[in-house]
C-alpha atoms as a PDB file:
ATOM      1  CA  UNK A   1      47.476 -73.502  61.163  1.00  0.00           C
ATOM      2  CA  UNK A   2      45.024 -74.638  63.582  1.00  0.00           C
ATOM      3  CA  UNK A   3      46.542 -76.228  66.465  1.00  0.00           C
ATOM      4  CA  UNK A   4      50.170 -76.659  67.607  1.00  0.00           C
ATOM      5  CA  UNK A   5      48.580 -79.756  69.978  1.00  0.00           C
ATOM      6  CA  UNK A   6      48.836 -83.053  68.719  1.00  0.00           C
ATOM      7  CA  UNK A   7      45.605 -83.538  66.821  1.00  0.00           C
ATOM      8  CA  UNK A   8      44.566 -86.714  68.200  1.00  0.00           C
ATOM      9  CA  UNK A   9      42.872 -84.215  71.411  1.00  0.00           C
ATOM     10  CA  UNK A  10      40.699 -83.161  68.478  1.00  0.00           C
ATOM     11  CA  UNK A  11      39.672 -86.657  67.184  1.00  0.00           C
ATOM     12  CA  UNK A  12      39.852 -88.773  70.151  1.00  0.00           C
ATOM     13  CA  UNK A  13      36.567 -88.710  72.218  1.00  0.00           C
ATOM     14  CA  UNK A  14      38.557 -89.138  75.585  1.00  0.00           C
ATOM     15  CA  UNK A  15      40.994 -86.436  74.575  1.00  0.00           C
ATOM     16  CA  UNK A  16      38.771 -84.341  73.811  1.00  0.00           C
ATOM     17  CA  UNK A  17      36.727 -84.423  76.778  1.00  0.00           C
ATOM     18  CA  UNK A  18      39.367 -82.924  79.007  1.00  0.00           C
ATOM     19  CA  UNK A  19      40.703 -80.543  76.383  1.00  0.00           C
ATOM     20  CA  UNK A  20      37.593 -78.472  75.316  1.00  0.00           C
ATOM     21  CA  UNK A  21      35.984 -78.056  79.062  1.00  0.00           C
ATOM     22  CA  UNK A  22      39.884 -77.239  79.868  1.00  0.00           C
ATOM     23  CA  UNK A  23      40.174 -74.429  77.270  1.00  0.00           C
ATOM     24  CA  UNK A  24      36.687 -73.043  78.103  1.00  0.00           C
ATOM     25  CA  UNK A  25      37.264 -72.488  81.935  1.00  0.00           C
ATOM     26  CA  UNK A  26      40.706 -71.227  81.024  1.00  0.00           C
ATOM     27  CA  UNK A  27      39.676 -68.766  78.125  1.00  0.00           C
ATOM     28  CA  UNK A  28      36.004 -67.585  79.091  1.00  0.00           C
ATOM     29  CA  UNK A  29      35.823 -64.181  79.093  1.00  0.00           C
ATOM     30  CA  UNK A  30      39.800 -64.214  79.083  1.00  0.00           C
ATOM     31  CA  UNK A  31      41.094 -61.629  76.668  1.00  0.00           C
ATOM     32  CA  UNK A  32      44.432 -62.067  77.133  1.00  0.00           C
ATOM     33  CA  UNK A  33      43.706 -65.859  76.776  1.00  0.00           C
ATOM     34  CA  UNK A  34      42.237 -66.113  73.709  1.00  0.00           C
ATOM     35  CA  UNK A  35      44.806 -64.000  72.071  1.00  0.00           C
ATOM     36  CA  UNK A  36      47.409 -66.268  73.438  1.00  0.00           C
ATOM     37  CA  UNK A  37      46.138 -69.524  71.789  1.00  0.00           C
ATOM     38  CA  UNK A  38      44.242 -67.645  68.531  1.00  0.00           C
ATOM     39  CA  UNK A  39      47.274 -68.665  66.124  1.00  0.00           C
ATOM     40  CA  UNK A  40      47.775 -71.888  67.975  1.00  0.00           C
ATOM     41  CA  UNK A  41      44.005 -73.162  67.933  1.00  0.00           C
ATOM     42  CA  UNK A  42      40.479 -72.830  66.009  1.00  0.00           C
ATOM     43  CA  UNK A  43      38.663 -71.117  68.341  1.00  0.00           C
ATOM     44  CA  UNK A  44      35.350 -72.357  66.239  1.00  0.00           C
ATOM     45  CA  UNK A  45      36.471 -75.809  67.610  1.00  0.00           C
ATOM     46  CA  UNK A  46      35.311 -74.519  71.346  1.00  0.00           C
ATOM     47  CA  UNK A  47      31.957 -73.518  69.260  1.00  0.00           C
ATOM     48  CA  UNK A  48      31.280 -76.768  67.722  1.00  0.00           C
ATOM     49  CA  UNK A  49      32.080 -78.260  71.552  1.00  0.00           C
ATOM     50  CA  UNK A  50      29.852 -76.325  73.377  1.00  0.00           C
ATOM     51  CA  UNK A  51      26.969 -76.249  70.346  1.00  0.00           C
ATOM     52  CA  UNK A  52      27.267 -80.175  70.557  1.00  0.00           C
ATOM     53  CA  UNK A  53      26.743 -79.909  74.596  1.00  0.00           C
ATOM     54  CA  UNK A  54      23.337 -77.941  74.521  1.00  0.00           C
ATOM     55  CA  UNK A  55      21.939 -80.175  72.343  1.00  0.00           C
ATOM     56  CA  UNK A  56      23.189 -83.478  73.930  1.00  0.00           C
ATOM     57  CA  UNK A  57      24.163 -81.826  77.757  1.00  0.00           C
ATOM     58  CA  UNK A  58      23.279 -85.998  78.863  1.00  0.00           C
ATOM     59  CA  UNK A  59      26.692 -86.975  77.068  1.00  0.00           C
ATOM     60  CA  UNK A  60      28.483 -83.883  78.437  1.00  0.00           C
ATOM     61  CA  UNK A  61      28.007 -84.467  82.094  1.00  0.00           C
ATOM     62  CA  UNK A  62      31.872 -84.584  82.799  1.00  0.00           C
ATOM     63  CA  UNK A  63      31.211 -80.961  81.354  1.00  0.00           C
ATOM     64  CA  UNK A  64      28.747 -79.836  83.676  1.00  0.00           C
ATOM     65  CA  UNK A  65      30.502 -80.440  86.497  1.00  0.00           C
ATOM     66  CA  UNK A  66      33.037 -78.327  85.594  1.00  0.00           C
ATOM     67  CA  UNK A  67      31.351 -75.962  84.534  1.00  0.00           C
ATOM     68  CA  UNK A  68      27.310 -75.351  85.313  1.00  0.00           C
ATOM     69  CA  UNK A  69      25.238 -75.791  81.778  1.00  0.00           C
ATOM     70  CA  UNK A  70      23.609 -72.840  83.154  1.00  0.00           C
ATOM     71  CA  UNK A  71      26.606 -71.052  81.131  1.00  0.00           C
ATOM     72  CA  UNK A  72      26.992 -73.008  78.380  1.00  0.00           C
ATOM     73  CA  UNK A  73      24.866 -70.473  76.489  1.00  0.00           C
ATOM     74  CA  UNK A  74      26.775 -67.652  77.273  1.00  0.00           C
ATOM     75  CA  UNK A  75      29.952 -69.641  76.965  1.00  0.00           C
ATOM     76  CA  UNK A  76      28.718 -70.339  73.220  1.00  0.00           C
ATOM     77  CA  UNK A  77      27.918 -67.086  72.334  1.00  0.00           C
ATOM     78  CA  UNK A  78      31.149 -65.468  73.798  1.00  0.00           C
ATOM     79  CA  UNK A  79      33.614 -68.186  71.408  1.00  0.00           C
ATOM     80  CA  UNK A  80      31.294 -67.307  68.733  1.00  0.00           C
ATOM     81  CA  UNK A  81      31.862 -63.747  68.781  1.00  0.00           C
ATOM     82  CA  UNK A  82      35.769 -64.614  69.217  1.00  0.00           C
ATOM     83  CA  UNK A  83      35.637 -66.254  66.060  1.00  0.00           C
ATOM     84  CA  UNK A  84      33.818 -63.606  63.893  1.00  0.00           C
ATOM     85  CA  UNK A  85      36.423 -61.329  61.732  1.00  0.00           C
ATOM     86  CA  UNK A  86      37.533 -57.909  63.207  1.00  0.00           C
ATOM     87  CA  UNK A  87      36.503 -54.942  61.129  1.00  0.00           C
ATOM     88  CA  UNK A  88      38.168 -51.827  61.315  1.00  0.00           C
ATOM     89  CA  UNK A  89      36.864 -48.907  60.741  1.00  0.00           C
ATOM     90  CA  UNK A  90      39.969 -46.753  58.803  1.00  0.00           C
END
């Protein structure tokens, strides 16, 4: 399952602009966080979001005041690494 919220904050434009900024300020660098909402949300989702942002930040401004696109880079690469399998080593 990929999200317990109603999936219209995925497909609707407006939704969607106040969900993803939402989870990012809430879950950046937030351990505890992201474990929370991993079974309850695709955390590639927050990847596709912030991948579509640094390569159209003009239609994201709404984003960047709530968070400075000086960070969207390291936003996107700390959701990517959240979303890669964990290997054990036993």
């Amino acid at each position: 399952m990929c999200t317990a919220l109603p999936f219209e904050y995925i497909q609707q434009a407006d939704l969607r602009s106040v969900l993803m900024p939402s989870l990012v300020l809430v879950l950046l660098k937030n351990e505890a966080g992201v474990e929370a909402i991993r079974n309850e949300f695709c955390l590639s989702w927050l990847v596709t979001y912030l991948k579509d942002a640094l390569k159209q930040s003009e239609k994201y401004k709404n984003f960047s005041y709530m968070l400075s696109p000086k960070y969207w880079l390291e936003a996107l690469e700390y959701f990517e690494n959240k979303t890669q399998p964990v290997v054990s080593n036993l």
